[in-house]
C-alpha atoms as a PDB file:
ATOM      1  CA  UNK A   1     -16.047  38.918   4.724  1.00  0.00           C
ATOM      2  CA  UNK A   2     -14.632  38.968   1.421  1.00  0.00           C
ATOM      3  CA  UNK A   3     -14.695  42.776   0.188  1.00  0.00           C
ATOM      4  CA  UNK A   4     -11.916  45.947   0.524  1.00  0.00           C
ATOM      5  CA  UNK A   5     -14.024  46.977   3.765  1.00  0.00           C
ATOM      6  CA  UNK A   6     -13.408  43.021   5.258  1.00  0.00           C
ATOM      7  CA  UNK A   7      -9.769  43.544   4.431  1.00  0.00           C
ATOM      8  CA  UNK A   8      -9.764  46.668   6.254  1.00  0.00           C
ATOM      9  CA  UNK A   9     -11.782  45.389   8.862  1.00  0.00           C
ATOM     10  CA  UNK A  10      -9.411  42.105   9.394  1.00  0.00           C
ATOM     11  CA  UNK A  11      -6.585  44.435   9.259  1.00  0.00           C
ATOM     12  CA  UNK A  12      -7.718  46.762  12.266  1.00  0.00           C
ATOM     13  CA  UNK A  13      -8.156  43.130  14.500  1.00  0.00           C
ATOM     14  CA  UNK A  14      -4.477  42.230  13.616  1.00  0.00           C
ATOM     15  CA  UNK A  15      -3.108  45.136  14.426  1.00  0.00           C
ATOM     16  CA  UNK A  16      -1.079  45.781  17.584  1.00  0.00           C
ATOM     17  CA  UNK A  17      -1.772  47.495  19.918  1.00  0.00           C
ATOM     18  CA  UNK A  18       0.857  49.328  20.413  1.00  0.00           C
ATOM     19  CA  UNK A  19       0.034  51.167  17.378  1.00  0.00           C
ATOM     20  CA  UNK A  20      -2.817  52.651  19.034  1.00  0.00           C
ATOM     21  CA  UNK A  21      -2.917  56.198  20.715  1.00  0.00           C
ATOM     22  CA  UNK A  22      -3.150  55.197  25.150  1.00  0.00           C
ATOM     23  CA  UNK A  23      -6.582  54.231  25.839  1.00  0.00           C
ATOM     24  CA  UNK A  24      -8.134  53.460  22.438  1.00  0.00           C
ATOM     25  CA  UNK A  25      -9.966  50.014  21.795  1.00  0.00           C
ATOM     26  CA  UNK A  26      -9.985  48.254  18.232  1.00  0.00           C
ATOM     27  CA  UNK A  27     -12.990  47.835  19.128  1.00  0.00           C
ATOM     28  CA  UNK A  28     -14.233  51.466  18.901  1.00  0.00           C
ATOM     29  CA  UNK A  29     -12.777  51.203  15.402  1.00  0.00           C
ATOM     30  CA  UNK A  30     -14.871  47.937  14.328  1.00  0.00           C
ATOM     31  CA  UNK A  31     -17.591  49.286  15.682  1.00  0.00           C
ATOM     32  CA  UNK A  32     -17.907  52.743  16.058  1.00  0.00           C
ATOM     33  CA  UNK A  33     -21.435  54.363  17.262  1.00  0.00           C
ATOM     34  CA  UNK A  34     -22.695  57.973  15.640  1.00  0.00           C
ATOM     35  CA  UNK A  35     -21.975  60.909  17.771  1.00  0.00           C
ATOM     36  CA  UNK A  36     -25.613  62.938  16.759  1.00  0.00           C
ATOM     37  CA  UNK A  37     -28.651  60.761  15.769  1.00  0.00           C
ATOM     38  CA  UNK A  38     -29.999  61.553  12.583  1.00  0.00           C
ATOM     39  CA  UNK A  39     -33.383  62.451  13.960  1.00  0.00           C
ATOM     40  CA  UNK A  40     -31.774  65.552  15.674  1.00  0.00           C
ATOM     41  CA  UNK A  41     -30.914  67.078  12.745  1.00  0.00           C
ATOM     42  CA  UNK A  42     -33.611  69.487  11.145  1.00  0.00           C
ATOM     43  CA  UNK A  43     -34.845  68.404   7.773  1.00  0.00           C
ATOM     44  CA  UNK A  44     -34.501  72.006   6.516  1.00  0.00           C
ATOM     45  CA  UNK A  45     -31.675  74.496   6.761  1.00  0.00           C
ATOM     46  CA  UNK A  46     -32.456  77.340   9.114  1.00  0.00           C
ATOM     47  CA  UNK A  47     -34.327  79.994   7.482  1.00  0.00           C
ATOM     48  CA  UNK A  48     -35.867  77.595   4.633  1.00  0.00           C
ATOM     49  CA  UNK A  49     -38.782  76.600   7.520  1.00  0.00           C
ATOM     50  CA  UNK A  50     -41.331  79.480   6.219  1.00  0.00           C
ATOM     51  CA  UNK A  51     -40.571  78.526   2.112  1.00  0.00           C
ATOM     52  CA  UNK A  52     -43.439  77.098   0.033  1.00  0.00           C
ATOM     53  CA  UNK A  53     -41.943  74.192  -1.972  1.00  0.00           C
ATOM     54  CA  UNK A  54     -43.283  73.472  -5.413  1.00  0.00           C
ATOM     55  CA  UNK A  55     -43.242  71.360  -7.667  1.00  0.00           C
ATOM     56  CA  UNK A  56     -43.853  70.304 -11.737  1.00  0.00           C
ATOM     57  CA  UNK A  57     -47.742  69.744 -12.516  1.00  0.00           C
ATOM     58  CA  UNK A  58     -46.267  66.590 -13.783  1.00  0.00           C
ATOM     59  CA  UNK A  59     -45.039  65.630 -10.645  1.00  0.00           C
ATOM     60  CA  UNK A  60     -41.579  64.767 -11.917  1.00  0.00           C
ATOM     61  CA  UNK A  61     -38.877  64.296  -8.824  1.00  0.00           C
ATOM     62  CA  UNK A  62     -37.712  67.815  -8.232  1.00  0.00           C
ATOM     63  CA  UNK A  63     -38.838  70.587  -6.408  1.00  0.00           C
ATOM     64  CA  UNK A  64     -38.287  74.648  -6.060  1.00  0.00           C
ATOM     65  CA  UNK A  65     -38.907  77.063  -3.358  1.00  0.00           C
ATOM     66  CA  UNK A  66     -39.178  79.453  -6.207  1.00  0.00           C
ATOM     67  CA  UNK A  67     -42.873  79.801  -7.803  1.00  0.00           C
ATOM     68  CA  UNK A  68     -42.975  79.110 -11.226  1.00  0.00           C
ATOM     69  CA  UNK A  69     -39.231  77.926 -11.489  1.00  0.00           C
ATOM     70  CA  UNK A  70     -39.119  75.894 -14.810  1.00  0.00           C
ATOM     71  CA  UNK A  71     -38.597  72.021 -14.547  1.00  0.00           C
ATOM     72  CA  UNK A  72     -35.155  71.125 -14.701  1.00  0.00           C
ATOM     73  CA  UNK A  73     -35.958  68.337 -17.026  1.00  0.00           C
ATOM     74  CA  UNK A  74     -35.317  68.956 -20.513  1.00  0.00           C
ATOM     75  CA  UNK A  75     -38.521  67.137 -22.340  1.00  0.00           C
ATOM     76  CA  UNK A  76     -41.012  69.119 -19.412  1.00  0.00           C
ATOM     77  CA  UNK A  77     -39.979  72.662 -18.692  1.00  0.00           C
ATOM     78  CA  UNK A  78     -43.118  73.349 -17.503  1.00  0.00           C
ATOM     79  CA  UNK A  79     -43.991  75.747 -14.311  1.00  0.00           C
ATOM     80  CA  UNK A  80     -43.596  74.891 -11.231  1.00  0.00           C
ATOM     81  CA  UNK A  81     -46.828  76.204  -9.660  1.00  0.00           C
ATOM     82  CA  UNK A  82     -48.149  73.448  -7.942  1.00  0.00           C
ATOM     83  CA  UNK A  83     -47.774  73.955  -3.883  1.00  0.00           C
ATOM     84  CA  UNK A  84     -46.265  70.607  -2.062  1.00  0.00           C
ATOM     85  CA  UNK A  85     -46.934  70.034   1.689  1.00  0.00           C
ATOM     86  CA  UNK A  86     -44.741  68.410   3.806  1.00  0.00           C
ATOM     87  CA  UNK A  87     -46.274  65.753   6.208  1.00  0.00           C
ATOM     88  CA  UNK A  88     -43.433  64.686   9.158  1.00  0.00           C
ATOM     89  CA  UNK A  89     -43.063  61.017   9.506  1.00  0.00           C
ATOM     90  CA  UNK A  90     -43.827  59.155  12.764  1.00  0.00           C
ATOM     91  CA  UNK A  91     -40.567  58.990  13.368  1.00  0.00           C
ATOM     92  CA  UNK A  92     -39.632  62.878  13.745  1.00  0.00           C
ATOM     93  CA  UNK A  93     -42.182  62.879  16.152  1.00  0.00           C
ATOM     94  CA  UNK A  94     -40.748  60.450  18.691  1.00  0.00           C
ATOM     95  CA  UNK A  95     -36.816  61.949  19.135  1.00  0.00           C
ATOM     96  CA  UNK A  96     -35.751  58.901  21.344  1.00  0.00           C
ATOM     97  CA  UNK A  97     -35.181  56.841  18.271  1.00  0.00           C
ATOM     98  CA  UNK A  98     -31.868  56.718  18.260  1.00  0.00           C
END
């Protein structure tokens, strides 16, 4: 691997062990696992769940919980007035993804 992260990663397999705190692996180093699967985590912060999101009727990328919040872009600046539903993917359905 020839990159900064394959230097690192080369590094961590050459170095001794004794430089490592009593029972730790190098291993849990070059290959460490998440401790919360991403599908666990709510896609909204907590008290956001009952906000109507809107967005431009130009349907640029941005969108406001606010109604008729301006578009942030500079050539639109039109009202935001047009409600957006969120549909949950598949995959927030089944949580033993991960």
């Amino acid at each position: 691997m020839i990159s900064s992260v394959g230097n690192l990663y080369e590094s961590i397999q050459n170095l001794a062990d004794s430089y490592l705190l009593p029972n730790q692996v190098k291993n849990s180093l070059l290959h460490p696992t998440a401790l919360l699967c991403a599908t666990d985590m709510p896609l909204v912060l907590s008290g956001t769940q009952n906000r109507t999101p809107y967005v431009c009727p130009d349907r640029h990328p941005y969108v406001g919980d606010v109604p008729n919040s301006l578009c942030p872009l500079p050539y639109c600046k039109k009202k935001m007035t047009t409600k957006f539903n969120y549909v949950p993917s598949a995959a927030s359905k089944h949580r033993d993804t991960c």
